[in-house]
C-alpha atoms as a PDB file:
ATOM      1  CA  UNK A   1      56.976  92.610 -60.929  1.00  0.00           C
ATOM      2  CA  UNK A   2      53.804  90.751 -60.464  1.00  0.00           C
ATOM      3  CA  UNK A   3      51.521  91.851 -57.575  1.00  0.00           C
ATOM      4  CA  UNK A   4      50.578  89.349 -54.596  1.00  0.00           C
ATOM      5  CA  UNK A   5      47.512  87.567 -54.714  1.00  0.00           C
ATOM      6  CA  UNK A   6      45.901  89.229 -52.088  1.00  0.00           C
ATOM      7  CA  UNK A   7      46.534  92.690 -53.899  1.00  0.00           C
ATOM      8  CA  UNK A   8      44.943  91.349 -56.461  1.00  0.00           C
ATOM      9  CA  UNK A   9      41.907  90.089 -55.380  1.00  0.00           C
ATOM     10  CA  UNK A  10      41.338  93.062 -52.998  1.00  0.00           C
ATOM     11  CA  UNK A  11      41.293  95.037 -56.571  1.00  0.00           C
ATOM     12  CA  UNK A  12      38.665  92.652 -58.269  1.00  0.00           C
ATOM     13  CA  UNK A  13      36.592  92.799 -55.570  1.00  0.00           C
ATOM     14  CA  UNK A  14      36.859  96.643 -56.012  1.00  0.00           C
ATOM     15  CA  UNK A  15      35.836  95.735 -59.688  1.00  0.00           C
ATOM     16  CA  UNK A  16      38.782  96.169 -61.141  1.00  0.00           C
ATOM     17  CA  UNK A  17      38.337  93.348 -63.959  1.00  0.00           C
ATOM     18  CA  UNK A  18      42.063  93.758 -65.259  1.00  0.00           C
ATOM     19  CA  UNK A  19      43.615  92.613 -61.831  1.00  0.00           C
ATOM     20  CA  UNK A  20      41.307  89.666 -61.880  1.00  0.00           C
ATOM     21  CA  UNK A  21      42.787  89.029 -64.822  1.00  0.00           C
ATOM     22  CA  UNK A  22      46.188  89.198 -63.765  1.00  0.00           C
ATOM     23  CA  UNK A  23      44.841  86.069 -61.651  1.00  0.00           C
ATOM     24  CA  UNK A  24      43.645  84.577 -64.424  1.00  0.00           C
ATOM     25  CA  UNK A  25      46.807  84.241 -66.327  1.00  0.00           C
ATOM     26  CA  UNK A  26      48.924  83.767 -63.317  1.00  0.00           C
ATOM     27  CA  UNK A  27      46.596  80.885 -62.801  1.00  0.00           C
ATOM     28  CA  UNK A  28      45.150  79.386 -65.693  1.00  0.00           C
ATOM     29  CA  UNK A  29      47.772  76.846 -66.699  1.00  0.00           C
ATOM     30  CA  UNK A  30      47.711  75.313 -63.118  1.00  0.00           C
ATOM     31  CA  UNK A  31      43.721  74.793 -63.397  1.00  0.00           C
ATOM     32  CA  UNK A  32      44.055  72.960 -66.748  1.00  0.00           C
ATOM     33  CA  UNK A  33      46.374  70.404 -65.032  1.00  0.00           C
ATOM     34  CA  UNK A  34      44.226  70.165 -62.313  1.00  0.00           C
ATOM     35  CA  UNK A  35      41.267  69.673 -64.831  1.00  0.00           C
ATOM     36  CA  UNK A  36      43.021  67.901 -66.533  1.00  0.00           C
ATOM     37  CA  UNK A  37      44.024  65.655 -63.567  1.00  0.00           C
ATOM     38  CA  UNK A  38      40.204  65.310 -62.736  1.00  0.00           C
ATOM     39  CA  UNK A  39      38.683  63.979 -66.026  1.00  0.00           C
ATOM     40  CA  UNK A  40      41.493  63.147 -68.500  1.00  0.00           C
ATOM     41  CA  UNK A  41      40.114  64.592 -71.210  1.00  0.00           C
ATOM     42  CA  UNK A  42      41.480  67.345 -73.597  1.00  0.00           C
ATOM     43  CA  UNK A  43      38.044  68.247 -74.644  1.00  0.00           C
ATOM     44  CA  UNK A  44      36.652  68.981 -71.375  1.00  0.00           C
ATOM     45  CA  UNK A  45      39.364  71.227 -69.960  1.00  0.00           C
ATOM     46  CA  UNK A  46      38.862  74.437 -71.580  1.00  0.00           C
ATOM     47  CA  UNK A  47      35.264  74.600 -70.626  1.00  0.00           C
ATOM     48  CA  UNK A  48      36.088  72.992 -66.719  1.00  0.00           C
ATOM     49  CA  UNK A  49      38.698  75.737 -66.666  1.00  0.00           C
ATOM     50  CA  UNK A  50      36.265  78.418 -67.674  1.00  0.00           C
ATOM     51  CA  UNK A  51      33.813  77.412 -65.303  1.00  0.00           C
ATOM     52  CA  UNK A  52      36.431  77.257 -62.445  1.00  0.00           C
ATOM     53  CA  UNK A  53      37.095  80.813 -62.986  1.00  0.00           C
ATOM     54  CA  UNK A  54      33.465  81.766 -63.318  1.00  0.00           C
ATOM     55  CA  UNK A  55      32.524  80.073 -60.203  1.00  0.00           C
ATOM     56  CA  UNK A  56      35.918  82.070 -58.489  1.00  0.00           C
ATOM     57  CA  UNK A  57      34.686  85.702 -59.467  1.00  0.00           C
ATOM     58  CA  UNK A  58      31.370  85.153 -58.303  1.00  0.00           C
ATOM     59  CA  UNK A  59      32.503  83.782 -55.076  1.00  0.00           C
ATOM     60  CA  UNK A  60      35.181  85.737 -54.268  1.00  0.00           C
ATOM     61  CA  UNK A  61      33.911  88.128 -51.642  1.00  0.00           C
ATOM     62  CA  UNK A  62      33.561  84.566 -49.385  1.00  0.00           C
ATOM     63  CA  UNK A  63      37.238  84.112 -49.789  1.00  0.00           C
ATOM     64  CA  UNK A  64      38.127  85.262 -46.387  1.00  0.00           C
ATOM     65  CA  UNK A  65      42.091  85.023 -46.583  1.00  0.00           C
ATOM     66  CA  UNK A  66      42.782  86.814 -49.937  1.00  0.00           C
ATOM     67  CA  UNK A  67      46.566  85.533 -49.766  1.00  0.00           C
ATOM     68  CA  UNK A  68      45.509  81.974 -50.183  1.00  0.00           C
ATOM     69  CA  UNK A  69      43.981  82.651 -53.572  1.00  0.00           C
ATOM     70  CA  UNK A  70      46.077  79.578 -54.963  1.00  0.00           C
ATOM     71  CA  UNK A  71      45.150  76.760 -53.199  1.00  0.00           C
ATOM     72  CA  UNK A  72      41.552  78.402 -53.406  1.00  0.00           C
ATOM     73  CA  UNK A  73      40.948  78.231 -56.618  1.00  0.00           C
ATOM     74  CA  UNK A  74      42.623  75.024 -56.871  1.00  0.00           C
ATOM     75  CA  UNK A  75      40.036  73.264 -54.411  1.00  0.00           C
ATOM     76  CA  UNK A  76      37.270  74.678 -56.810  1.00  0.00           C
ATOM     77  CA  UNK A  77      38.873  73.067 -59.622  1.00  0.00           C
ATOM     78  CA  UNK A  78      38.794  69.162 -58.016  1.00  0.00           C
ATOM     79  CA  UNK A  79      35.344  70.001 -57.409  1.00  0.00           C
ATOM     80  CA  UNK A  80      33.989  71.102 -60.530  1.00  0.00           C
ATOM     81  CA  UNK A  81      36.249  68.347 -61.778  1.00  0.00           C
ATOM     82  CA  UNK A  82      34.252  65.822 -59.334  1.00  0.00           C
ATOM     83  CA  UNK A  83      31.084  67.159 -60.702  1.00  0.00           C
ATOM     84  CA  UNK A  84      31.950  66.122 -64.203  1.00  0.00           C
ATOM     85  CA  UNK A  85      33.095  62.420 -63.285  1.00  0.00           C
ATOM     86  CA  UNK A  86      29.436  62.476 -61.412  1.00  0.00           C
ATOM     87  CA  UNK A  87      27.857  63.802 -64.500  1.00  0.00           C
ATOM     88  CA  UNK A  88      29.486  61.407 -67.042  1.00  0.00           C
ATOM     89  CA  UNK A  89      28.720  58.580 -64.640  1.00  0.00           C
ATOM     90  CA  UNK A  90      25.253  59.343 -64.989  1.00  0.00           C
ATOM     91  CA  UNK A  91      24.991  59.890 -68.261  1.00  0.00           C
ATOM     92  CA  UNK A  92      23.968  56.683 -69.751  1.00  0.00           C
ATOM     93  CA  UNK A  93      24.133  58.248 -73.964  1.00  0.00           C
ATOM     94  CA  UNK A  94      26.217  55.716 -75.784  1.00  0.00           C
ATOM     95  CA  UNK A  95      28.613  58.006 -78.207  1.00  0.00           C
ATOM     96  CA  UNK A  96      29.073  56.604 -81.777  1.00  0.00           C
ATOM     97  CA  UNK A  97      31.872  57.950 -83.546  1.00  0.00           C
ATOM     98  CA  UNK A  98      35.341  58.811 -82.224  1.00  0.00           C
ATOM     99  CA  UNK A  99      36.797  55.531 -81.629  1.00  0.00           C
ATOM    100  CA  UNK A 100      39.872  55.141 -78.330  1.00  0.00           C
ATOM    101  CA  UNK A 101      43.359  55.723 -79.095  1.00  0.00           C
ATOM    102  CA  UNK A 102      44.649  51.778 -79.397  1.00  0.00           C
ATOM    103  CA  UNK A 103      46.955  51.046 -75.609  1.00  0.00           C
ATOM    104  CA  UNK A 104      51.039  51.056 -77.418  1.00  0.00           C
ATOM    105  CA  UNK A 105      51.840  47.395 -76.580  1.00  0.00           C
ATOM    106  CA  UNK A 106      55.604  48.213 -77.476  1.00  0.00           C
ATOM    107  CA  UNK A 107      57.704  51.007 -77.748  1.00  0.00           C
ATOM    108  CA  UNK A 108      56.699  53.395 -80.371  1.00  0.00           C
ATOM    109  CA  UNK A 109      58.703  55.662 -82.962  1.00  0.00           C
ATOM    110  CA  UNK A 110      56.758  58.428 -83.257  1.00  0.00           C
ATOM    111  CA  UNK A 111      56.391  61.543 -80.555  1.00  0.00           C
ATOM    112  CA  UNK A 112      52.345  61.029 -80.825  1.00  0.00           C
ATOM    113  CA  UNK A 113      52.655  57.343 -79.655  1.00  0.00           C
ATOM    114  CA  UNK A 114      55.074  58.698 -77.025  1.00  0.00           C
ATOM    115  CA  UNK A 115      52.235  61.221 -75.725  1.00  0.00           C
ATOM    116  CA  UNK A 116      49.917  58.436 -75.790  1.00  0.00           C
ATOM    117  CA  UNK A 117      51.515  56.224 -74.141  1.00  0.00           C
ATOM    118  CA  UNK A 118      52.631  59.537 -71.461  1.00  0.00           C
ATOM    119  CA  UNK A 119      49.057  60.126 -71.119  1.00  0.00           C
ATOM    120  CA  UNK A 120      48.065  56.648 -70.263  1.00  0.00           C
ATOM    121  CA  UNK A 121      51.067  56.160 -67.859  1.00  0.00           C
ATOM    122  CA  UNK A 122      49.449  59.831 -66.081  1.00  0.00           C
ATOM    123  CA  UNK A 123      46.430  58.253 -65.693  1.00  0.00           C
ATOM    124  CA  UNK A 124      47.952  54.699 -63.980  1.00  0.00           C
ATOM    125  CA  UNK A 125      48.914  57.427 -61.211  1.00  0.00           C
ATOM    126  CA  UNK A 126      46.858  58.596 -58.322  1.00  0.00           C
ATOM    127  CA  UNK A 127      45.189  61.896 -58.134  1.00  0.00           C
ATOM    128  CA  UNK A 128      47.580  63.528 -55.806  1.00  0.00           C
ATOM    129  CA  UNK A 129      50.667  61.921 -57.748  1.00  0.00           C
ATOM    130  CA  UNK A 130      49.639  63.327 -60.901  1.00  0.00           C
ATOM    131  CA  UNK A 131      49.205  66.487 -59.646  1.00  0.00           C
ATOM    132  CA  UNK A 132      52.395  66.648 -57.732  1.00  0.00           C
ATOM    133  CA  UNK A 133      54.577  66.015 -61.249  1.00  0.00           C
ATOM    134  CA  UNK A 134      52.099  68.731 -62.986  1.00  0.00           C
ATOM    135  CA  UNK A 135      52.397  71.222 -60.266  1.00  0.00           C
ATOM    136  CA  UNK A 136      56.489  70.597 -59.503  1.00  0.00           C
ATOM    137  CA  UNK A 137      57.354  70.174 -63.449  1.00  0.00           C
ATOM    138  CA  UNK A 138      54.750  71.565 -65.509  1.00  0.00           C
ATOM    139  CA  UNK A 139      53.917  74.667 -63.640  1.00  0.00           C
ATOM    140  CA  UNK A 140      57.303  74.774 -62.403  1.00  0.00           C
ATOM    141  CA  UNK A 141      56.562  75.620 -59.212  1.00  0.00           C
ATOM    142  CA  UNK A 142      59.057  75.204 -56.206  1.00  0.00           C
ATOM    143  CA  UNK A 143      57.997  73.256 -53.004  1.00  0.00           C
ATOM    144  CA  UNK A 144      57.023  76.069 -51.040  1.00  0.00           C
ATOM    145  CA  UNK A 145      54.373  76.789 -53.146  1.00  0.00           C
ATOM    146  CA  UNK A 146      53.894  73.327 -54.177  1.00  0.00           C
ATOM    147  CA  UNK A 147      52.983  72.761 -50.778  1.00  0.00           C
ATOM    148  CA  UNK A 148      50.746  75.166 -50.535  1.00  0.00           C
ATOM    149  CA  UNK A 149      48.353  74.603 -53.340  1.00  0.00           C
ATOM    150  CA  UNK A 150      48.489  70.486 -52.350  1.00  0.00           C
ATOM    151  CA  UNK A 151      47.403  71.599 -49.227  1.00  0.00           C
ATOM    152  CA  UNK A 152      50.235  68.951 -47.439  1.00  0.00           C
ATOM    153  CA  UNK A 153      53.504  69.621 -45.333  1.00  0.00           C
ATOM    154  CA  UNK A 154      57.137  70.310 -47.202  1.00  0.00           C
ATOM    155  CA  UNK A 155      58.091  66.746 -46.020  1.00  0.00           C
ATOM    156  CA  UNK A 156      54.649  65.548 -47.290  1.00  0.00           C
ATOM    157  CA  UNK A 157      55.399  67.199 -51.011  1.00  0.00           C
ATOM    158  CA  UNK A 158      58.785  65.834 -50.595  1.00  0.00           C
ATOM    159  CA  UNK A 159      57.290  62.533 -49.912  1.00  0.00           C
ATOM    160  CA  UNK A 160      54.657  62.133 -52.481  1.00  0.00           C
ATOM    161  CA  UNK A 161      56.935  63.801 -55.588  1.00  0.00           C
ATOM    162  CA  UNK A 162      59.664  60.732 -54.811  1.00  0.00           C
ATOM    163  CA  UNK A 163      56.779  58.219 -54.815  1.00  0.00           C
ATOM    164  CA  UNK A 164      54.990  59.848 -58.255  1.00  0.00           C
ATOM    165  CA  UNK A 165      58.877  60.019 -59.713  1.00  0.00           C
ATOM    166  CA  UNK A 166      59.024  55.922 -58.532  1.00  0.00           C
ATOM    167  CA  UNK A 167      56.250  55.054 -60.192  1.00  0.00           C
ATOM    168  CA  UNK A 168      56.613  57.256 -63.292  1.00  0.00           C
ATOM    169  CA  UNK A 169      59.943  55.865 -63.623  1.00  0.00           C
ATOM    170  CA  UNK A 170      58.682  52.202 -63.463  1.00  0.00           C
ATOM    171  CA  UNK A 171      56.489  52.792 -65.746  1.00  0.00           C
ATOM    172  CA  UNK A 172      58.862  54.144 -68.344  1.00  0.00           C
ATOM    173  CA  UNK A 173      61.095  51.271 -67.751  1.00  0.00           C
ATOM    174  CA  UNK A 174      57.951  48.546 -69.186  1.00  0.00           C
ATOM    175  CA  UNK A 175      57.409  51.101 -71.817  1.00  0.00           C
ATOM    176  CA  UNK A 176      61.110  51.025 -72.738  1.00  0.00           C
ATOM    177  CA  UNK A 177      61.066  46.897 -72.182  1.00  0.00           C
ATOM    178  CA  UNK A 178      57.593  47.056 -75.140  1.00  0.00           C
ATOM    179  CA  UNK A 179      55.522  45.892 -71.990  1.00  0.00           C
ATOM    180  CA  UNK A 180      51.941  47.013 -71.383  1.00  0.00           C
ATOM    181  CA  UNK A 181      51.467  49.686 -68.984  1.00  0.00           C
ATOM    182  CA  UNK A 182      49.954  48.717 -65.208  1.00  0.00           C
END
């Protein structure tokens, strides 16, 4: 059986490296859809996710409730995720090479065109909507704990998984209809 969170950090923060990284794999898929959610780019994940765990170990004597571990580590990753929007709005390098995937005006056969066209559909949705369908599907995670690392109510994550399930669903039905997505 897995140990609680607090447990676990309590133990790191004893140095034992092993239980931090219990928290690490307990964790880690989360953070990549919340990195993920922040800069919509594959590239950049591994490395955001890395830091966001870097940034958690050496901070982790200031987390004063050890149970909330979770949502902690989650707030670090939509701020290192911040930083790197800030960072790649600055940059002003023009980048020769990789050209953009081409927007699927119509339905396509293929499963890549369907991830594409997935992908670009995610990012039509806002920030907490994405991370509501990545955190209640992808991670799997019920609402109780849903609610905790969104940081809202139970009617709240109620509220905002029906509105990102809406809007997903709308935008299946004009990729099903060969329509551009909006």
């Amino acid at each position: 059986m897995a140990e609680a969170d607090a447990t676990l950090v309590q133990k790191s923060l004893n140095g034992d490296k092993q239980a931090f990284g219990e928290l690490y794999d307990k964790y880690a898929a989360l953070i990549r859809a919340v990195c993920f959610n922040s800069t919509n780019e594959y590239v950049a994940v591994q490395d955001l996710t890395q830091e966001v765990f870097l940034r958690a170990y050496s901070k982790l004597d200031l987390l004063q409730e050890t149970e909330r571990f979770g949502p902690w580590i989650v707030s670090i990753a939509k701020n290192v995720g911040r930083e790197f929007r800030r960072g790649k709005a600055r940059d002003r390098h023009v980048y020769v090479g990789l050209q953009p995937p081409d927007e699927p005006g119509v339905k396509g056969d293929n499963m890549a065109d369907m991830q594409q066209w997935l992908t670009m559909a995610m990012e039509k949705l806002g920030d907490d909507e994405r991370l509501v369908l990545q955190v209640h599907y992808l991670k799997g995670k019920d609402a109780e704990e849903g609610k905790k690392i969104l940081k809202v109510s139970r009617s709240s994550y109620y509220r905002l998984l029906e509105r990102a399930k809406k809007r997903i669903g709308k935008l299946i039905e004009q990729y099903e209809n060969g329509r551009e997505v909006k």
